[in-house]
Protein backbone atom coordinates (compact mmCIF):
# COMPACT_ATOMS: atom_id res chain seq x y z
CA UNK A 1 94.62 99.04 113.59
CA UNK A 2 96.44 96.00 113.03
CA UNK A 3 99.49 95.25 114.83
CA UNK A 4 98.70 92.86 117.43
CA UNK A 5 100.16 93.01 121.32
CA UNK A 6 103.31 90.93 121.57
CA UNK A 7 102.54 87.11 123.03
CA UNK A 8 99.03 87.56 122.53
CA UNK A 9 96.81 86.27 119.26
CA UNK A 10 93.38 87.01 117.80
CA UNK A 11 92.63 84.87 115.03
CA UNK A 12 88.82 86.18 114.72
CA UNK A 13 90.13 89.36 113.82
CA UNK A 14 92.95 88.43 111.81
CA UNK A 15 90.24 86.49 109.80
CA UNK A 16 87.98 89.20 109.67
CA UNK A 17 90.63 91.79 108.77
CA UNK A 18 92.74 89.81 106.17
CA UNK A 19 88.83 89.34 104.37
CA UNK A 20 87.97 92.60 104.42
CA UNK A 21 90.99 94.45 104.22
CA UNK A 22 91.31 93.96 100.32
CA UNK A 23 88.06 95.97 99.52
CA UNK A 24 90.04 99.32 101.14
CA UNK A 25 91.83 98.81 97.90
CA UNK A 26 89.33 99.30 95.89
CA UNK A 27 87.48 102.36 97.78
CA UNK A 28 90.28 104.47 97.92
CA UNK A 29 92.95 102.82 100.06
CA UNK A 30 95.03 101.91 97.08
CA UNK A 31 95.32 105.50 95.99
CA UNK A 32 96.84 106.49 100.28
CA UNK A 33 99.15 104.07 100.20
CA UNK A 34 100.54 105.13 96.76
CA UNK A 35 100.61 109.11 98.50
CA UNK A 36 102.32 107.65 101.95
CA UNK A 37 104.95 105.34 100.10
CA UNK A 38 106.05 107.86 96.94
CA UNK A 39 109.35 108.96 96.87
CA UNK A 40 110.86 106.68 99.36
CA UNK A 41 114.11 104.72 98.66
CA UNK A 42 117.19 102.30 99.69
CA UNK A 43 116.13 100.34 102.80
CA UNK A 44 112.82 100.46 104.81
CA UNK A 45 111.80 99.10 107.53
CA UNK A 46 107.25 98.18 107.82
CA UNK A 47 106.23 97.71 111.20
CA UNK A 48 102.59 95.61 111.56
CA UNK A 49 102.89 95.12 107.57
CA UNK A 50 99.32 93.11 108.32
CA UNK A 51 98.52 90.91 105.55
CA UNK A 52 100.84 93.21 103.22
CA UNK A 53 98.45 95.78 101.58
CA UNK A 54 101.57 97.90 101.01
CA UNK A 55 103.85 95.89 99.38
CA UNK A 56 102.63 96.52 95.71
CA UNK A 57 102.85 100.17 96.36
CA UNK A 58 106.45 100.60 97.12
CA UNK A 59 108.37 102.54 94.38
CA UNK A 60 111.03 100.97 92.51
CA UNK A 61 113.72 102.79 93.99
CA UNK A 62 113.08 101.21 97.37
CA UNK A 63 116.39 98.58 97.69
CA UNK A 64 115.02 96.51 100.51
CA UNK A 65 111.85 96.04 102.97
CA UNK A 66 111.97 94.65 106.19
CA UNK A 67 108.28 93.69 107.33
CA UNK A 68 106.92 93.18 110.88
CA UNK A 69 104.16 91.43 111.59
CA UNK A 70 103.57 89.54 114.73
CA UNK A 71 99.93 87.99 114.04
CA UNK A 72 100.57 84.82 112.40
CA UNK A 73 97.31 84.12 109.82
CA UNK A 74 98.06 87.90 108.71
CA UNK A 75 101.84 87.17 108.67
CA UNK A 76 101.15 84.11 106.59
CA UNK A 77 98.94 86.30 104.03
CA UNK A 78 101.98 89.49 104.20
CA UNK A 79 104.28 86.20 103.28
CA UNK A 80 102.25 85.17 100.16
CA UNK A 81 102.05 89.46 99.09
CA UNK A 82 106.04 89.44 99.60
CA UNK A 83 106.23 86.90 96.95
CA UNK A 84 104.61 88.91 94.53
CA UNK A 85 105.54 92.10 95.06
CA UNK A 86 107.87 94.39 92.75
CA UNK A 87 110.58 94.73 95.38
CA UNK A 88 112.52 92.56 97.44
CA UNK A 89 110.13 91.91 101.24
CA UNK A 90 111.16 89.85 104.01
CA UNK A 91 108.80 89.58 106.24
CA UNK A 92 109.21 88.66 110.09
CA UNK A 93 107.95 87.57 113.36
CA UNK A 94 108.09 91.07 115.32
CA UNK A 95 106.53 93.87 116.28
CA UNK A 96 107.23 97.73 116.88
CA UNK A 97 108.87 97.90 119.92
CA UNK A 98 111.38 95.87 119.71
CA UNK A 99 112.56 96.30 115.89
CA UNK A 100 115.49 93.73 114.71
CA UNK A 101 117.91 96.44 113.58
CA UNK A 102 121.10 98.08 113.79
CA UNK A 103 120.79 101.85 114.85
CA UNK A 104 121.03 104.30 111.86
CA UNK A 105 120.35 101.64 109.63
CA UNK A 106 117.34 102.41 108.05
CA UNK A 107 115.68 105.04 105.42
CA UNK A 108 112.42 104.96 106.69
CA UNK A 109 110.36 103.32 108.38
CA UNK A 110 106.52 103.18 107.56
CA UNK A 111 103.23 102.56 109.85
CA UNK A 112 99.81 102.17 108.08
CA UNK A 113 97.34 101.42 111.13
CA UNK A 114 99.72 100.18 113.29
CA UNK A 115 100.16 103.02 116.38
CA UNK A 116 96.78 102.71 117.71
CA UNK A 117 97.38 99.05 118.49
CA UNK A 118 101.03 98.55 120.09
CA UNK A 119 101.26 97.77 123.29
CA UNK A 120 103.75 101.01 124.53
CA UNK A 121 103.44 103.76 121.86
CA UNK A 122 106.42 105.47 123.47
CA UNK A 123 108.55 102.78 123.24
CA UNK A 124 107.68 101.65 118.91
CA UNK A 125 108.15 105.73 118.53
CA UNK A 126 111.74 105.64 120.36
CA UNK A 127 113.01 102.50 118.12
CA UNK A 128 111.53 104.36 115.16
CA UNK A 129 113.76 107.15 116.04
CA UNK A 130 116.86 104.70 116.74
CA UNK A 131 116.51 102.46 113.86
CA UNK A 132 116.50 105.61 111.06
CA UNK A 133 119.44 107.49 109.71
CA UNK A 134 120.32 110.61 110.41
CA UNK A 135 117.63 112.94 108.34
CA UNK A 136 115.49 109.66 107.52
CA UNK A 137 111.80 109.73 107.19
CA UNK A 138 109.05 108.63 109.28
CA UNK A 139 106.04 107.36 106.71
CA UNK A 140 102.53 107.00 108.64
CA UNK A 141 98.81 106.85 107.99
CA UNK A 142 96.83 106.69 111.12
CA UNK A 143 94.03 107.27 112.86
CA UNK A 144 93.63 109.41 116.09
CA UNK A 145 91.47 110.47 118.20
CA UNK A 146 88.63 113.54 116.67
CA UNK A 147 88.04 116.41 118.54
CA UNK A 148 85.22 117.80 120.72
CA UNK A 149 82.01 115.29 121.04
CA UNK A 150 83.36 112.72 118.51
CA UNK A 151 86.87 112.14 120.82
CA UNK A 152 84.55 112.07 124.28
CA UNK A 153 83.12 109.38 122.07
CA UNK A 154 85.73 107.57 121.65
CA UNK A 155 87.11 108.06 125.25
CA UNK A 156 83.61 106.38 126.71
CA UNK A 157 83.51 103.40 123.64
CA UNK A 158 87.30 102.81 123.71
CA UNK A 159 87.83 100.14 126.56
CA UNK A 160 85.17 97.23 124.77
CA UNK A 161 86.52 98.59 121.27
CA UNK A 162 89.80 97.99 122.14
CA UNK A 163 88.55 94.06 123.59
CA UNK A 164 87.33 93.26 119.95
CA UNK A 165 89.31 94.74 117.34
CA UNK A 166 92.61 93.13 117.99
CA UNK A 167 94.26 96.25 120.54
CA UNK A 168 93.40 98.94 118.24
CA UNK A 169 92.71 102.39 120.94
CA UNK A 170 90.07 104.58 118.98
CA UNK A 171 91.31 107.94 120.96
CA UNK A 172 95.53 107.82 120.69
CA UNK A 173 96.54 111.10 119.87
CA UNK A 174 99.65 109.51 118.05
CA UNK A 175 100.84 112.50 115.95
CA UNK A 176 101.70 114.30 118.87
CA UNK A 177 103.55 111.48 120.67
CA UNK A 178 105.56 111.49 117.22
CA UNK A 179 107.15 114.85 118.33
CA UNK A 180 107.69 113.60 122.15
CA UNK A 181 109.58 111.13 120.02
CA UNK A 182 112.16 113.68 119.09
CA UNK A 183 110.70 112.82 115.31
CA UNK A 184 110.34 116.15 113.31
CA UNK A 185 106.87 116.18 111.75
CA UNK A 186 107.58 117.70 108.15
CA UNK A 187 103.98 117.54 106.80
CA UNK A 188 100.35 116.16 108.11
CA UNK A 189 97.54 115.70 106.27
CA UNK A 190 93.80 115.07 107.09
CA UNK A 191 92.25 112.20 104.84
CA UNK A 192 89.26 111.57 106.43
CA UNK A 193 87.71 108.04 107.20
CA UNK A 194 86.26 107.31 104.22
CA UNK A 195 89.77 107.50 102.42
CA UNK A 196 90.76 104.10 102.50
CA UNK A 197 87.25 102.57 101.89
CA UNK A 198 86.36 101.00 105.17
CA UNK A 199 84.55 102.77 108.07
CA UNK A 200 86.95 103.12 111.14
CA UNK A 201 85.66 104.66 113.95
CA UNK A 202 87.55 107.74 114.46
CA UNK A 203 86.73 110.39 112.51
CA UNK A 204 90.16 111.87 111.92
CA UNK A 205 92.85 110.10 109.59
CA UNK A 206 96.25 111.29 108.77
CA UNK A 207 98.71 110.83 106.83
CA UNK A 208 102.07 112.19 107.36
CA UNK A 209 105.70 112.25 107.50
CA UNK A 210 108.82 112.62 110.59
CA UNK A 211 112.25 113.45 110.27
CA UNK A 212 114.68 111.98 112.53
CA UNK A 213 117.30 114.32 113.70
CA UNK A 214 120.02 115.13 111.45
């Protein structure tokens, strides 16, 4: 829901987001982003990091994080998190499609509300798939579009939603373009809205994980 088209800016919703982002923490968000980041290690790469909600959450074990975030007030705020987080965050100017690293170089890479905004969801998917090791895992909690009346929904409210809340598309179906990716999806599961504390319309949110080829 975050990661904002590259050249463009929306401050208003930066603003709005980096407020009320926080209080996801406290109604349940904290608790997903523990379940999507457990287990992972070595080097990872965050695309649209946001104001860095994540970075406290990351085990330990994890060596390195590269962060992406092309908005700059949320950038600045993902730059203040870095400091204080448990592991070692760099966070930079960029954005999901075009990701500033070597092929095979990476873990995994992670995306917490970032798909339904980039401007070519083929294209983020496809450097995904390049920047991860052989076997490495794709980490992702998003929201997609809901079936029957609730996705029509989204279909008809999509184009003005899209205007105001910095890109985000209500009805992507992104875990399905994970496996056009050539991604391997090793385990989906439905959260719900309500799971991270702050109403986003969609009513289906998962969280899941993508193995790149071996």
């Amino acid at each position: 829901m975050r990661q904002i088209a590259p050249g463009r800016r929306h401050p208003i919703f930066a603003l709005v987001y980096g407020a009320l982002a926080p209080l996801s923490e406290v109604g349940g968000g904290a608790r997903a982003r523990r379940e999507l980041l457990q287990g992972l290690r070595g080097s990872v790469v965050e695309v649209g990091c946001g104001s860095g909600l994540n970075f406290r959450h990351y085990p330990l074990e994890v060596a390195q994080v590269t962060a992406l975030e092309p908005e700059p007030q949320l950038r600045r705020l993902a730059s203040r998190a870095a400091r204080r987080a448990t592991v070692a965050v760099e966070v930079l100017d960029g954005v999901a499609e075009r990701i500033p690293l070597p092929d095979g170089s990476q873990d995994a890479v992670v995306s917490a509300l970032v798909l339904c905004s980039v401007e070519d969801l083929a294209g983020s998917l496809s450097e995904v798939r390049r920047v991860l090791r052989p076997g490495g895992e794709f980490r992702f909690l998003e929201h997609v579009r809901g079936h029957g009346a609730g996705g029509r929904l989204e279909d008809l409210v999509d184009p003005l939603w899209t205007r105001v809340a910095g890109g985000c598309h209500l009805n992507r179906q992104s875990d399905l373009e994970v496996e056009r990716a050539g991604l391997r999806l090793e385990g989906v599961r439905e959260l719900g809205t309500k799971a991270l504390g702050i109403p986003i319309p969609g009513p289906r949110m998962l969280l899941g994980t993508a193995l790149a080829p071996s």
